[in-house]
Protein backbone atom coordinates (compact mmCIF):
# COMPACT_ATOMS: atom_id res chain seq x y z
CA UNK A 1 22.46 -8.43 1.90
CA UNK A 2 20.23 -8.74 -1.03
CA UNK A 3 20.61 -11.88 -3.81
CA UNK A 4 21.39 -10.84 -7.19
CA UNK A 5 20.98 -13.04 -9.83
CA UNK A 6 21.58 -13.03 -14.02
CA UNK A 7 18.22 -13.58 -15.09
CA UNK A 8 15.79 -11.47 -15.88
CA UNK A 9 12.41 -10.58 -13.91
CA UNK A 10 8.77 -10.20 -15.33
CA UNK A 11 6.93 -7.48 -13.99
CA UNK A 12 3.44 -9.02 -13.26
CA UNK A 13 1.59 -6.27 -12.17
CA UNK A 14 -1.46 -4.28 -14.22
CA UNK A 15 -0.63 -0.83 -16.45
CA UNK A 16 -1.82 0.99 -19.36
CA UNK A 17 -5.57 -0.36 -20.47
CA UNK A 18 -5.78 -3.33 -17.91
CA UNK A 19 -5.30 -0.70 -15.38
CA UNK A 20 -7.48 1.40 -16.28
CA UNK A 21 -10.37 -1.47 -16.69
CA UNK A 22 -9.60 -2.97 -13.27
CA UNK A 23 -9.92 0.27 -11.63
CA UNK A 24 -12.94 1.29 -13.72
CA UNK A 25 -14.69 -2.45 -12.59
CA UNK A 26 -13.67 -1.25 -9.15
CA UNK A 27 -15.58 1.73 -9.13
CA UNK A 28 -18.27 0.08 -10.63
CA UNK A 29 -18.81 -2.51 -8.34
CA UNK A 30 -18.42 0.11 -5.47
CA UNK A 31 -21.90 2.06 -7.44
CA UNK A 32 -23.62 -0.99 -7.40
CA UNK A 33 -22.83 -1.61 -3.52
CA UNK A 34 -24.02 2.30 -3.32
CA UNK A 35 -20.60 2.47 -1.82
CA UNK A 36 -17.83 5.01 -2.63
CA UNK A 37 -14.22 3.91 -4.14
CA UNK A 38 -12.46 7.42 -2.48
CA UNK A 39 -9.46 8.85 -3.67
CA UNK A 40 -6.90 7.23 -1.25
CA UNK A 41 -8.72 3.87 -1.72
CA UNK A 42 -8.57 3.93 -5.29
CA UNK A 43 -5.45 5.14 -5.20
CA UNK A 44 -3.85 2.21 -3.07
CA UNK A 45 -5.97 -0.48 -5.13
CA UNK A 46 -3.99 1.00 -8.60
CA UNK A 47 -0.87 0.35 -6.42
CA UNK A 48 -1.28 -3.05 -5.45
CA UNK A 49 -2.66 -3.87 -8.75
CA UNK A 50 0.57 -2.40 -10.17
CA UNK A 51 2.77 -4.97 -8.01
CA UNK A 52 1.22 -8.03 -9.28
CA UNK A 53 2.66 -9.58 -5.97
CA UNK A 54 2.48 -9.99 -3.04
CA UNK A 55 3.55 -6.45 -1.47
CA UNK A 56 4.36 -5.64 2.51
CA UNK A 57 1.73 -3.49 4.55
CA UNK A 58 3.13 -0.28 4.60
CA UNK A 59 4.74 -0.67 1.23
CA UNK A 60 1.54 0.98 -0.43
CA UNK A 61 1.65 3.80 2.25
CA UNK A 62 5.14 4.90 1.63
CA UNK A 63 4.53 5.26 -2.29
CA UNK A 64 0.97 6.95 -1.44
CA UNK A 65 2.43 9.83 0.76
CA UNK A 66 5.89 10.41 -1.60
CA UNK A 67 4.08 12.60 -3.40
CA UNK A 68 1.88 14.53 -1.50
CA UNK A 69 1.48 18.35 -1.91
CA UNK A 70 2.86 21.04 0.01
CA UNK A 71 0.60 21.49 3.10
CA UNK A 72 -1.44 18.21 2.62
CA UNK A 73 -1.35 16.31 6.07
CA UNK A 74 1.57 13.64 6.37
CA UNK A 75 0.25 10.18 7.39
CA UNK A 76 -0.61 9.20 11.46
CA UNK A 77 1.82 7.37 13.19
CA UNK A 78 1.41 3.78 13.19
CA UNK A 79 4.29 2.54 15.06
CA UNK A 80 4.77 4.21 18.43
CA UNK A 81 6.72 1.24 19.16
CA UNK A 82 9.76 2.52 16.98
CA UNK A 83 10.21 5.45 19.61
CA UNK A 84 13.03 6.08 21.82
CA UNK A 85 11.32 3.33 24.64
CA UNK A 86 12.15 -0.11 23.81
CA UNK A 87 9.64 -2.47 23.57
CA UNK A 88 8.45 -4.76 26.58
CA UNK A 89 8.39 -8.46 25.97
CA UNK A 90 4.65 -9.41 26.07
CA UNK A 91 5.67 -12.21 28.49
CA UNK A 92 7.59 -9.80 30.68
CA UNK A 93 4.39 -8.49 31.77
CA UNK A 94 2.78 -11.67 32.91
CA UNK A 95 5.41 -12.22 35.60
């Protein structure tokens, strides 16, 4: 059950110009490095600079593939432990 409460909540993440300039120093420090910021990269660095907090692992990777295009590949699987087996108790094993 989530909390509610009757105050309100700052948004602390980047938009507008201090996006832009963060992601823009990003791809500049990835040129000096002679390394490349790619699409998906700089794509999941605007959305964690967005949060401004802390975020959850797969949080960025749900947003990232919402809107992907007809016929673009969906994500790999990354939990094969939410199948249909249950999941073995890692001391269960050392029996």
């Amino acid at each position: 059950m989530a909390a509610t409460c009757d105050h309100p909540h700052e948004r602390l993440g980047l938009k507008g110009r201090a996006l832009k300039a963060e992601l823009k120093a990003a791809e500049s420090r990835c040129d000096q490095a002679e390394q490349r910021l790619t699409a998906p990269r700089r794509r999941v660095l605007e959305l964690l600079l967005e949060a401004g907090q802390p975020v959850k692992a797969y949080d960025p990777d749900r947003r990232l593939w919402r809107g992907r295009r007809a016929g673009q590949a969906a994500p790999p699987s990354t939990a094969p432990w939410n199948s249909s087996r249950s999941r073995a108790s890692p001391t269960a094993s050392r029996a």
